[in-house]
Structure formats: structure tokens, C-alpha cells
Protein backbone atom coordinates (compact mmCIF):
# COMPACT_ATOMS: atom_id res chain seq x y z
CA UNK A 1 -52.90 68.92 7.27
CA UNK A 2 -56.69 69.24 6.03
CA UNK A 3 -57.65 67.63 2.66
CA UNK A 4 -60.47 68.99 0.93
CA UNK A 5 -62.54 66.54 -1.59
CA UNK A 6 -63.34 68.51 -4.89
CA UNK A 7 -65.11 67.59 -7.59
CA UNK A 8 -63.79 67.90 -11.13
CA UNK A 9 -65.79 68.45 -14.53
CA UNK A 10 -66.67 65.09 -14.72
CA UNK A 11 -67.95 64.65 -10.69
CA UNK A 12 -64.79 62.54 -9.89
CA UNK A 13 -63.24 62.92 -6.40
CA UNK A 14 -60.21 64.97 -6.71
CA UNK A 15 -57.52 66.11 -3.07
CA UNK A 16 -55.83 69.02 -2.36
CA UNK A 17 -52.12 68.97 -3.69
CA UNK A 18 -49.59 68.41 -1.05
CA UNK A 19 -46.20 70.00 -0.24
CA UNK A 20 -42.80 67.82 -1.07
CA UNK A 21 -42.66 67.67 2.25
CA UNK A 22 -46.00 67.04 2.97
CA UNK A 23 -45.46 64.29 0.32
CA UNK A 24 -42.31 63.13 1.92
CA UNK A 25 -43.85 63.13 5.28
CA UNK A 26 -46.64 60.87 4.28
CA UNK A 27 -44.18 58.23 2.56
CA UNK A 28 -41.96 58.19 5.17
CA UNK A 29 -44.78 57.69 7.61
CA UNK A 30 -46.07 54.71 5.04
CA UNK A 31 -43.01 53.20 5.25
CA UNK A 32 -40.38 53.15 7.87
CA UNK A 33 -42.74 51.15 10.07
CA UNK A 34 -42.69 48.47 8.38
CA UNK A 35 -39.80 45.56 8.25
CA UNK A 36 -39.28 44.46 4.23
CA UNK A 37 -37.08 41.08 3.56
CA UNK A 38 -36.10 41.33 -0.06
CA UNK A 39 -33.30 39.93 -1.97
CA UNK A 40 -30.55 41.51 -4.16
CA UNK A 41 -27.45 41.37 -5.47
CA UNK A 42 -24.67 43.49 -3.93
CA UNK A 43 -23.36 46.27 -6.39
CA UNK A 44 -21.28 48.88 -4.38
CA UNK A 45 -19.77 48.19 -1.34
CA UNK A 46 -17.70 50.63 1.16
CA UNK A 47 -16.95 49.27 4.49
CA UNK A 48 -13.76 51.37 5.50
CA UNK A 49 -12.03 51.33 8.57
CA UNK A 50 -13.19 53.98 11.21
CA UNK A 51 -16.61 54.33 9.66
CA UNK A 52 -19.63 53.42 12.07
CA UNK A 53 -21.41 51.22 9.09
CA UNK A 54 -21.16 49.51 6.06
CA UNK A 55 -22.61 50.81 3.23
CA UNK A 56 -23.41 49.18 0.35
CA UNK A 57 -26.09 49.24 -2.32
CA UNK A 58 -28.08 45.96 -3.89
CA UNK A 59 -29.94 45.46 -7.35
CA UNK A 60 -31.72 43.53 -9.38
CA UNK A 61 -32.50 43.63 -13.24
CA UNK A 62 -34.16 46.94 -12.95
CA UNK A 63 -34.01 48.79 -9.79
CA UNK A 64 -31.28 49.15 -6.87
CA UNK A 65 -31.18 50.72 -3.48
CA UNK A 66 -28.99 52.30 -1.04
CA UNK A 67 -27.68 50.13 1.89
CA UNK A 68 -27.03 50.95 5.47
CA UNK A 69 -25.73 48.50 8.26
CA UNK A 70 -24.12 49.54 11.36
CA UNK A 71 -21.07 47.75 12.22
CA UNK A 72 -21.96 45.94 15.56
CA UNK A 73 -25.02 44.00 13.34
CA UNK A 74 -22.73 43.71 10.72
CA UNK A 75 -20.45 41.88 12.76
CA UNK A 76 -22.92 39.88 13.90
CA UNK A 77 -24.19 38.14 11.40
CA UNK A 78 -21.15 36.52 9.96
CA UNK A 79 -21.50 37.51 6.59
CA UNK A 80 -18.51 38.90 4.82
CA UNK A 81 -20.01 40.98 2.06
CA UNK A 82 -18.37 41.14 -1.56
CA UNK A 83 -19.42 42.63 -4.73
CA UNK A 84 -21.78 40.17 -6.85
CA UNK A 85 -22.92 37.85 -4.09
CA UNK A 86 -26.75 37.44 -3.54
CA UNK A 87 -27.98 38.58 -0.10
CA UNK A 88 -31.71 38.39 1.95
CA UNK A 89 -32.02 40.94 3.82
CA UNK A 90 -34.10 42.38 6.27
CA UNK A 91 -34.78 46.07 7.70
CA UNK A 92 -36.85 49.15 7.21
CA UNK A 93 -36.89 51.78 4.61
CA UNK A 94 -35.81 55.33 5.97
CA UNK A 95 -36.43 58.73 4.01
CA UNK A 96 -34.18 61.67 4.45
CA UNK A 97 -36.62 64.30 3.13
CA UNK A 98 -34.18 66.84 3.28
CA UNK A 99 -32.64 66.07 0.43
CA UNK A 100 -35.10 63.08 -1.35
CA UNK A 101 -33.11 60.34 -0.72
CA UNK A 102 -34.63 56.57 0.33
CA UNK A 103 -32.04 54.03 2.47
CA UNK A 104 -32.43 50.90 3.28
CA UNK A 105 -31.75 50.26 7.29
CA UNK A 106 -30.51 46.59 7.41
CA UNK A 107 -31.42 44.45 10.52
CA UNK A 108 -29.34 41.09 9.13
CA UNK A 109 -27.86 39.69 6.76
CA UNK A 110 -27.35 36.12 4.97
CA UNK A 111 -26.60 34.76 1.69
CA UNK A 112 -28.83 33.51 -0.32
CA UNK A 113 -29.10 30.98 -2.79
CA UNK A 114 -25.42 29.83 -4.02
CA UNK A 115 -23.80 32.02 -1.98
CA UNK A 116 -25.58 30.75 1.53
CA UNK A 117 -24.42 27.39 0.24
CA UNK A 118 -20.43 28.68 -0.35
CA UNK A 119 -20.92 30.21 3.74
CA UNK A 120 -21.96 26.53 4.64
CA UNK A 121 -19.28 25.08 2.70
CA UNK A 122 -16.50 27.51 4.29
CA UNK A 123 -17.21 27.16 7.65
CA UNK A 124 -17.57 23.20 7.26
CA UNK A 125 -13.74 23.65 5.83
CA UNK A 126 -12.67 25.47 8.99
CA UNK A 127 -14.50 23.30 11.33
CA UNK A 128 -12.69 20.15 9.68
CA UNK A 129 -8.93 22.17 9.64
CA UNK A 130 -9.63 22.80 13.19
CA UNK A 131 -9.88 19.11 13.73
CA UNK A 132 -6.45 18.49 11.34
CA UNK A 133 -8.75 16.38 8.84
CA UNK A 134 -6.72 18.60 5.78
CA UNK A 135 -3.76 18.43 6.94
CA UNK A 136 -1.07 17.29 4.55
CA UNK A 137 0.94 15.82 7.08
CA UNK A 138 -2.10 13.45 7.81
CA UNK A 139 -2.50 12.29 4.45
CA UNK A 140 -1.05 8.56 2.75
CA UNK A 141 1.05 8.21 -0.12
CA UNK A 142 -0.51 6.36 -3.24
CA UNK A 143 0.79 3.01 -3.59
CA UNK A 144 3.51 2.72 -6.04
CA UNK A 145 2.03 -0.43 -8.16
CA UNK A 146 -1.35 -1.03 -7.01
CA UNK A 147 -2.74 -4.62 -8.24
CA UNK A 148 -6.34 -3.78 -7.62
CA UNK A 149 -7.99 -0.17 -8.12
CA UNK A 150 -11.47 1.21 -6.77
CA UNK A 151 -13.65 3.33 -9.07
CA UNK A 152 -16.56 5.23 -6.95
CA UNK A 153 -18.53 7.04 -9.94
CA UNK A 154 -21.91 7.52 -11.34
CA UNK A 155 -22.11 4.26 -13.91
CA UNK A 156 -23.59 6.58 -16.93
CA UNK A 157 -21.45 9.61 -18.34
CA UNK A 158 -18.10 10.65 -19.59
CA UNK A 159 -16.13 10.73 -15.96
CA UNK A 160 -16.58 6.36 -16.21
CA UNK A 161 -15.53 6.03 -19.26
CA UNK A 162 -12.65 8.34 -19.16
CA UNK A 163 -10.89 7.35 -16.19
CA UNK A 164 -11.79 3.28 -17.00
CA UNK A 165 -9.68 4.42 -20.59
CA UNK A 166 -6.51 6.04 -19.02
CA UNK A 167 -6.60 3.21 -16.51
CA UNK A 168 -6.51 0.75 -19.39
CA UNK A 169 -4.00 2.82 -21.49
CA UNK A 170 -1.55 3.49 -18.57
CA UNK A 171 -1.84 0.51 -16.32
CA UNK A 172 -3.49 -2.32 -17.74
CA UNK A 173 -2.38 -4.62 -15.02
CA UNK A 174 -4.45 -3.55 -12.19
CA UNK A 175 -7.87 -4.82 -11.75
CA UNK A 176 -10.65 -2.10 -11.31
CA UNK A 177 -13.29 -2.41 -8.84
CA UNK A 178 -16.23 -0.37 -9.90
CA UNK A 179 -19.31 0.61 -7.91
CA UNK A 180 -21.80 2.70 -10.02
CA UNK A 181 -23.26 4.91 -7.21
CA UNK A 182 -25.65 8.49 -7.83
CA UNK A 183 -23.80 11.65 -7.73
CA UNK A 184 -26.51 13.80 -7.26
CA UNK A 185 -29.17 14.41 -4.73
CA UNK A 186 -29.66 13.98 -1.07
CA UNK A 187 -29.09 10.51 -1.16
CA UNK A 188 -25.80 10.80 -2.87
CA UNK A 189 -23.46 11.47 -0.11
CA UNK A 190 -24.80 8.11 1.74
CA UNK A 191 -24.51 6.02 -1.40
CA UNK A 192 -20.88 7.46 -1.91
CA UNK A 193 -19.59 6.20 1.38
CA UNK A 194 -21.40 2.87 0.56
CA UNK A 195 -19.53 2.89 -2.56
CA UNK A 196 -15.82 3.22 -1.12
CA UNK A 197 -16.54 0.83 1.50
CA UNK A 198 -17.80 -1.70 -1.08
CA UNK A 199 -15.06 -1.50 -3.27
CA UNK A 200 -12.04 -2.06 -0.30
CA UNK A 201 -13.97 -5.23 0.69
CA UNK A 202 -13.20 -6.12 -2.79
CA UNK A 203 -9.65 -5.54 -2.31
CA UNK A 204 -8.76 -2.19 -3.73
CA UNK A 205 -5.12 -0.64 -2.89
CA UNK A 206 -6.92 2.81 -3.85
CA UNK A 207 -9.82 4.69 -4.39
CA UNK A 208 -11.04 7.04 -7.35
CA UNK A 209 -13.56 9.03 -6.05
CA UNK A 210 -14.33 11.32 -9.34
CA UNK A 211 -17.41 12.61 -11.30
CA UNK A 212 -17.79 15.28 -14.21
CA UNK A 213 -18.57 18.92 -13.97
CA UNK A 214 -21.56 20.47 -13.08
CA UNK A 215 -23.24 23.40 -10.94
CA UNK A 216 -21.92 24.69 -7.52
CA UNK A 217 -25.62 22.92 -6.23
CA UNK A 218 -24.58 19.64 -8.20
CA UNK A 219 -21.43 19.73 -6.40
CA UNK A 220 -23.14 20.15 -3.19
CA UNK A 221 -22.95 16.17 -2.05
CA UNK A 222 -18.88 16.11 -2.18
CA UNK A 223 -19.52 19.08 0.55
CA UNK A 224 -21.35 16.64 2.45
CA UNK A 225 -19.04 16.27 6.58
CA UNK A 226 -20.28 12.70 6.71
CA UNK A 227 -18.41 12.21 3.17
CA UNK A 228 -15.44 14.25 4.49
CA UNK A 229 -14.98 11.93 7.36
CA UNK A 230 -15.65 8.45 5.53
CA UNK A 231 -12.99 9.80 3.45
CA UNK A 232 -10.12 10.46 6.22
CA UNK A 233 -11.33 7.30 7.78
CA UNK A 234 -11.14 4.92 4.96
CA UNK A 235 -8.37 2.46 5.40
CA UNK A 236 -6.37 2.74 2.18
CA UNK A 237 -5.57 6.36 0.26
CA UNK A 238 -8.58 8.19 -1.62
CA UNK A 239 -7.89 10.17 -4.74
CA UNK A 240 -10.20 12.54 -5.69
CA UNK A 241 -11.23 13.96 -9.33
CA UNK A 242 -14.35 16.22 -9.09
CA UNK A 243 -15.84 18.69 -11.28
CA UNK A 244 -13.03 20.84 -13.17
CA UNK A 245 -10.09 22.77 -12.40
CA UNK A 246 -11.72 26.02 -10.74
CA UNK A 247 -13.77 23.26 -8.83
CA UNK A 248 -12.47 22.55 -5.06
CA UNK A 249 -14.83 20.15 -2.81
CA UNK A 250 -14.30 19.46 0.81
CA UNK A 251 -14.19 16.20 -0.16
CA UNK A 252 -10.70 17.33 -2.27
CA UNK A 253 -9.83 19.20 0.63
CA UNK A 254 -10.19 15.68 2.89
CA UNK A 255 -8.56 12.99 -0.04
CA UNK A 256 -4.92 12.25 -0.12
CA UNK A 257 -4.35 13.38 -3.22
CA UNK A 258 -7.19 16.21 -5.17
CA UNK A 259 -6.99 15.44 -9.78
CA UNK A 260 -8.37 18.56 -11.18
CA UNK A 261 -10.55 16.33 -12.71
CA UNK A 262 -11.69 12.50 -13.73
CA UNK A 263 -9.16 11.95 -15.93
CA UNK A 264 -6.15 13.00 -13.95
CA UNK A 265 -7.25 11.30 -10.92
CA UNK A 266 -6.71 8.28 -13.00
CA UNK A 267 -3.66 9.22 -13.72
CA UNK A 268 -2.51 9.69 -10.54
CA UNK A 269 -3.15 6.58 -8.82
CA UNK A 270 -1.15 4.56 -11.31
CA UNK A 271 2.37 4.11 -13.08
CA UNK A 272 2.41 4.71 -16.91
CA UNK A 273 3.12 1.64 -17.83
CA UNK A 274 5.26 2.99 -20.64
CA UNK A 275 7.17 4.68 -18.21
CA UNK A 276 7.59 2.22 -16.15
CA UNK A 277 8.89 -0.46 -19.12
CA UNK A 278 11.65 2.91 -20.12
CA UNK A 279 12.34 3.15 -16.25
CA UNK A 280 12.92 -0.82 -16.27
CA UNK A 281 14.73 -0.74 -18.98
CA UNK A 282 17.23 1.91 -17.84
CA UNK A 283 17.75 -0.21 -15.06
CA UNK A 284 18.46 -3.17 -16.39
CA UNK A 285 20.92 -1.11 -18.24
CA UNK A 286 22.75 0.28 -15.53
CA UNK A 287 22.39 -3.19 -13.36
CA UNK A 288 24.17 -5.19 -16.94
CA UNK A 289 26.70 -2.13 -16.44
CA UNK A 290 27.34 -2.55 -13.12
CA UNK A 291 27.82 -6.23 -13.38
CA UNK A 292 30.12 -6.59 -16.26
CA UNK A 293 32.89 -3.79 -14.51
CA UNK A 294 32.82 -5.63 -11.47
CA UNK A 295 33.57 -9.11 -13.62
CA UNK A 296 36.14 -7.43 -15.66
CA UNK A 297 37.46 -5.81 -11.98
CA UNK A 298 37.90 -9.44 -10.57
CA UNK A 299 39.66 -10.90 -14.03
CA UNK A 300 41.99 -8.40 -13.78
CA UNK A 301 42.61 -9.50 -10.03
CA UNK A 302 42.64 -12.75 -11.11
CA UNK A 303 45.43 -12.30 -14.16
CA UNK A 304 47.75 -10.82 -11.52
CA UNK A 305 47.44 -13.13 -9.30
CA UNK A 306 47.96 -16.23 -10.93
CA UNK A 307 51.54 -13.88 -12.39
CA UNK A 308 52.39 -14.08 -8.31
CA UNK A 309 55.07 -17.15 -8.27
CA UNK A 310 52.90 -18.92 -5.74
CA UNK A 311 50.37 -19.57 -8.68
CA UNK A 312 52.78 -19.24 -11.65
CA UNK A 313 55.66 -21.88 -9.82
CA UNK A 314 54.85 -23.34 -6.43
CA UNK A 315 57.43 -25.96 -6.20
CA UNK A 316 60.07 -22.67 -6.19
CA UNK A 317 58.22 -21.77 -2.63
CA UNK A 318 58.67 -25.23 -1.38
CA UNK A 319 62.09 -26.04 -2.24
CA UNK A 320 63.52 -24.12 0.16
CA UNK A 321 61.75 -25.67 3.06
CA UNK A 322 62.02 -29.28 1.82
CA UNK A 323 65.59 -28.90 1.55
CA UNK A 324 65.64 -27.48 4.96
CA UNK A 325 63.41 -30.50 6.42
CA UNK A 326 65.62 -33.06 4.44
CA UNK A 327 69.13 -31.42 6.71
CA UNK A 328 66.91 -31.76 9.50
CA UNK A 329 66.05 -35.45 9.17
CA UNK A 330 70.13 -36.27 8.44
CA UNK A 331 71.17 -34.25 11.73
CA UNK A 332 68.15 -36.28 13.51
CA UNK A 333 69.33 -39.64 12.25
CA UNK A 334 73.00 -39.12 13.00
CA UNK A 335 72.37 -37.46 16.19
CA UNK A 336 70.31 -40.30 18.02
CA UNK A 337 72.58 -43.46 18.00
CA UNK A 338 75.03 -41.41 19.39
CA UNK A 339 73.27 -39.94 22.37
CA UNK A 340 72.03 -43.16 22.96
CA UNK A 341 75.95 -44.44 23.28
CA UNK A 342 76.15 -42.02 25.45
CA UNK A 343 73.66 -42.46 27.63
CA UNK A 344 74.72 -46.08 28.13
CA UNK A 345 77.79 -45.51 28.72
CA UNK A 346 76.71 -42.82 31.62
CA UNK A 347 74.39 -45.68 32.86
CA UNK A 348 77.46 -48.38 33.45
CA UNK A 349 79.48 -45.87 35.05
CA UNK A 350 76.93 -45.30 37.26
CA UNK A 351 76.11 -48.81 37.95
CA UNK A 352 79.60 -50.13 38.71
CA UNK A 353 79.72 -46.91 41.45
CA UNK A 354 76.93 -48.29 43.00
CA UNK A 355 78.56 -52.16 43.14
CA UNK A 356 81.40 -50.50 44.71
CA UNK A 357 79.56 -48.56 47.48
CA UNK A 358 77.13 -51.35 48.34
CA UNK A 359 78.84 -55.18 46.78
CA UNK A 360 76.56 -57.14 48.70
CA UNK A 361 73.11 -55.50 47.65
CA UNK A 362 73.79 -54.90 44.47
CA UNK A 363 75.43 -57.51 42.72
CA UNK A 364 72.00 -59.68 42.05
CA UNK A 365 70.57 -56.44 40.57
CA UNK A 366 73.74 -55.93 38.68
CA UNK A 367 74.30 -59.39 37.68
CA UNK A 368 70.46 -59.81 36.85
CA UNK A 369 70.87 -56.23 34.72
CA UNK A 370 74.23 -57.39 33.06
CA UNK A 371 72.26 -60.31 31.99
CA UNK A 372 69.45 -58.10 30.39
């Protein structure tokens, strides 16, 4: 394809017009050899079942393109694309000239910005399910009345003071064991475990592990594995409170028990003491009620008893049985003397048969008996 210079009224430099495809030829030329990482948000997606790619198209404020990935490097990267995330990608531009149309041939794939951080944060949450660290079988029950309650928090903000006034206002009888640690910032994670390990040396039964709302990147240091596994490893129950409802940390997939926020973690860990003075009161209540039917119960027993003639007349039941011993003593005392008679007089029949059968041997035994 020859270009010819030509100069125009005014002596400038001036080419020979090209063909659209001419055109086309030179832009594709320009640019499908070289490899362009840019960054976009995904608009359209189609990634259908049976089809060979995934296409897809990304923007920005003013301008999108056309996507094209085939499935074996989509698969590869990891990345499960969705409508509104932020992506880096990489690849070449290809022009179909045919029709004027500019793709984007994608190499790879990866989330960036918040969205690389939410991959991170997923696959840290299936690593530590793997491992049974969010299991709810593996998790403690709060104590019911805990004397002594840790507080792991930033010292300055709303979360302190909120959960310090539902503490006070539903169970005023605990002690608290704050440690104002920062809840922000790669140092935070580090000074969080410090925090929950300083407070159970001080005794605490349970630990609030809370802070207020904030970004998905401020949130970042409750996605932190080392917190995760201080967390399951701690020796009494952690409650967490981070954030706001929509809000869901690893380190609230890790605690015993995940508030929705600061305030309900609070409320959580304790009794309401109001509650608890209705619940005691019921109690006592039932326990009074209780009491007094078994005591009425046992007077009753006790009325017809003492209406049984062995409590109402007791001489009646002996008077039988003295009368019956008295008989017995008569018959005893009449009875002896004269089997006593008798016996004697069995004795000197006896003896006088033995003076007859032997005179001469006898008679000193018999005289000395006679004289007894």
C-alpha cells in the first residue's frame, strides 16, 4: 500500500486516504501485538453452559469494551465473575474488520481493589471450615452469670461507650475488664490478640470482641487467620460485635457467638438483670407454692393420724394384753408350788426304791439326805 506525501495550499504534508480496510488493517496491526492490563468494572456477563468462553463486557465512567475469555483460562484463574465487581485484566485487543468491531482477548483475571480483598477473605473462610474452626458444634456456651467480663475495643468512639452502657444497664454486677487496643491498620490484628489475652489474665469469664462500622478495608484486620485462630484458641468463649448487620468477619465466623453489632454483643454475654430479678421472683413463687401444699399435705396426714385410736386412746390397745399378762402371772404362780410337790414326791419314791434294792449302800446317803 504506497502513500504519496502531497502538499496542500498552505505547504503542509498531507497522505493519501486509505480504505476501511486499509484503515482497519493498520489498527489491527497497531494493536493486537501488544498485551494491555487495564481495569474495569464488569457490566454484562454471559457465561452459559456449552459455550467455549465467557463473555463479558467492562466499563468505566465513560467508555466500555467487549470481553472475551476462553473457558480453560477462565477456569484457571479462580475468579468467579459477577456483575459490578472490579477486575485487572490482562490480554490483547483483537479487530474483526469485517464487521468494525474491537474485543478484548483476556489472558487472566483477578479482582481488584475491594473485590481482590472479598477473594482473600473467602478462601481464608474455606481454608478455616476445612480445618472445623466454624463449626458450631466446636463452639462454648456463654456463661450463664459471668462475675467478670472482657471488653477488647478501640478506647475512643461510640462501640466503648455503648456496650460499657448496656453492660451497666443490664448487668451491673459483673466487673469489666477493658483493654483499649487499635482497630485499624496492620498492627491491629497483633494488638487484638494482645488484648484478649490481657484481659483473661485479669480474670474474665468472657470476651467482647466488638468495634463500630466502617469500610470493607477498615474491616480488613477482623479477616486477619492469626486473629481467627487466637480466637478458637482462647480459653474461655469470645463474643463478637463487629461492624453492622450486613457486616460478617471471619473473626464472627470463628467466635462462639457473632452480635450484629457492639451493642448486642453486650447483650449477649449477660443476663438482664431485670429479667433475671422477674425470673427470681417467679421462682420464689412457685418454690413458697410448692412448700406450703406439701405442709398442708403432711397436716392433713397428721389430723388423721392422731384420729387412729393408737394416738386418740392407747391404754384401749394395751388393755387387752395386760389383762392377758396378769392371767398369765396367776396360772404361773399357782402352777409352780404344785409341780414342785410333785416333783418331791417323785423324788422319795424313787429314793426309798433304791434303799430297798441296795439297804446297805444306801442308807448313809439316805439317812444323810433325810437329814437335809
Amino acid at each position: 500500500m504506497a502513500l504519496q506525501r502531497q502538499e496542500g495550499p498552505e505547504g503542509a504534508a498531507r497522505k493519501e486516504a486509505l480504505s476501511v480496510s486499509a484503515a482497519m488493517a493498520l489498527a489491527k496491526g497497531a494493536l493486537e501485538g501488544v498485551t494491555v492490563r487495564l481495569v474495569g468494572e464488569v457490566s454484562e456477563l454471559s457465561a452459559k453452559p456449552g459455550y467455549k468462553a465467557v463473555y463479558f463486557t467492562v466499563k468505566d465512567a465513560s467508555a466500555s469494551l467487549p470481553c472475551m475469555m476462553w473457558n480453560n483460562r477462565y477456569q484457571a484463574a479462580g475468579v468467579e465473575l459477577r456483575v459490578g465487581a472490579l477486575v485487572e485484566l490482562s490480554g490483547r485487543f483483537t479487530l474483526y474488520a469485517a464487521k468494525g468491531r474491537m474485543n478484548f482477548d483476556v489472558f487472566s483475571v483477578a479482582l481488584a481493589g475491594e473485590g481482590n480483598l472479598r477473594l482473600q477473605v473467602a478462601n481464608l473462610a474455606r481454608k478455616l471450615a476445612a480445618e472445623g474452626l466454624t463449626d458450631e458444634a466446636r463452639k462454648r456456651p456463654l456463661p450463664a452469670y459471668p462475675q467478670v467480663i472482657g471488653l477488647v475495643t478501640s478506647p475512643r468512639g461510640a462501640a466503648v461507650h455503648d456496650v460499657l452502657r448496656t453492660l451497666r444497664r443490664h448487668y451491673p454486677l459483673a466487673r469489666v475488664a477493658l483493654a483499649g487496643v487499635p482497630v485499624e491498620g496492620a498492627g491491629a490484628p497483633a494488638a487484638l490478640i494482645e488484648g484478649m489475652q490481657r484481659v483473661v489474665m485479669d480474670g474474665a469469664e468472657v470476651v467482647l470482641l466488638v468495634r463500630g462500622g466502617g469500610s470493607f478495608e477498615d474491616l480488613m484486620p477482623f479477616n486477619d487467620e492469626g486473629l481467627a485462630r487466637a480466637i478458637a484458641a482462647m480459653p474461655v468463649p469470645v463474643v463478637t460485635g463487629i461492624g453492622h448487620e450486613p457486616d460478617t468477619s471471619i473473626a464472627d465466623m470463628v467466635s462462639d457467638h457473632r452480635a450484629s453489632t457492639p451493642t448486642a454483643a453486650a447483650s449477649a454475654a449477660v443476663p438482664d438483670v431485670r429479667a433475671l430479678a422477674g425470673e427470681l421472683g417467679a421462682r420464689a413463687h412457685a418454690l413458697a407454692s410448692t412448700v406450703g401444699r406439701r405442709l398442708e399435705r403432711t397436716r392433713l396426714m397428721l389430723e388423721r393420724l392422731a384420729m387412729r385410736p393408737l394416738f386418740a386412746e392407747p391404754e384401749r390397745l394395751l388393755a387387752s394384753d395386760a389383762q392377758t399378762l396378769d392371767d398369765l402371772s396367776a396360772r404361773l404362780a399357782q402352777a409352780l408350788p404344785d409341780a414342785l410337790a410333785a416333783d418331791r414326791r417323785e423324788l422319795d419314791a424313787l429314793r426309798g426304791a433304791l434303799v430297798r434294792l441296795l439297804p446297805g449302800a444306801i442308807a448313809p446317803h439316805a439317812r444323810r439326805a433325810s437329814d437335809a
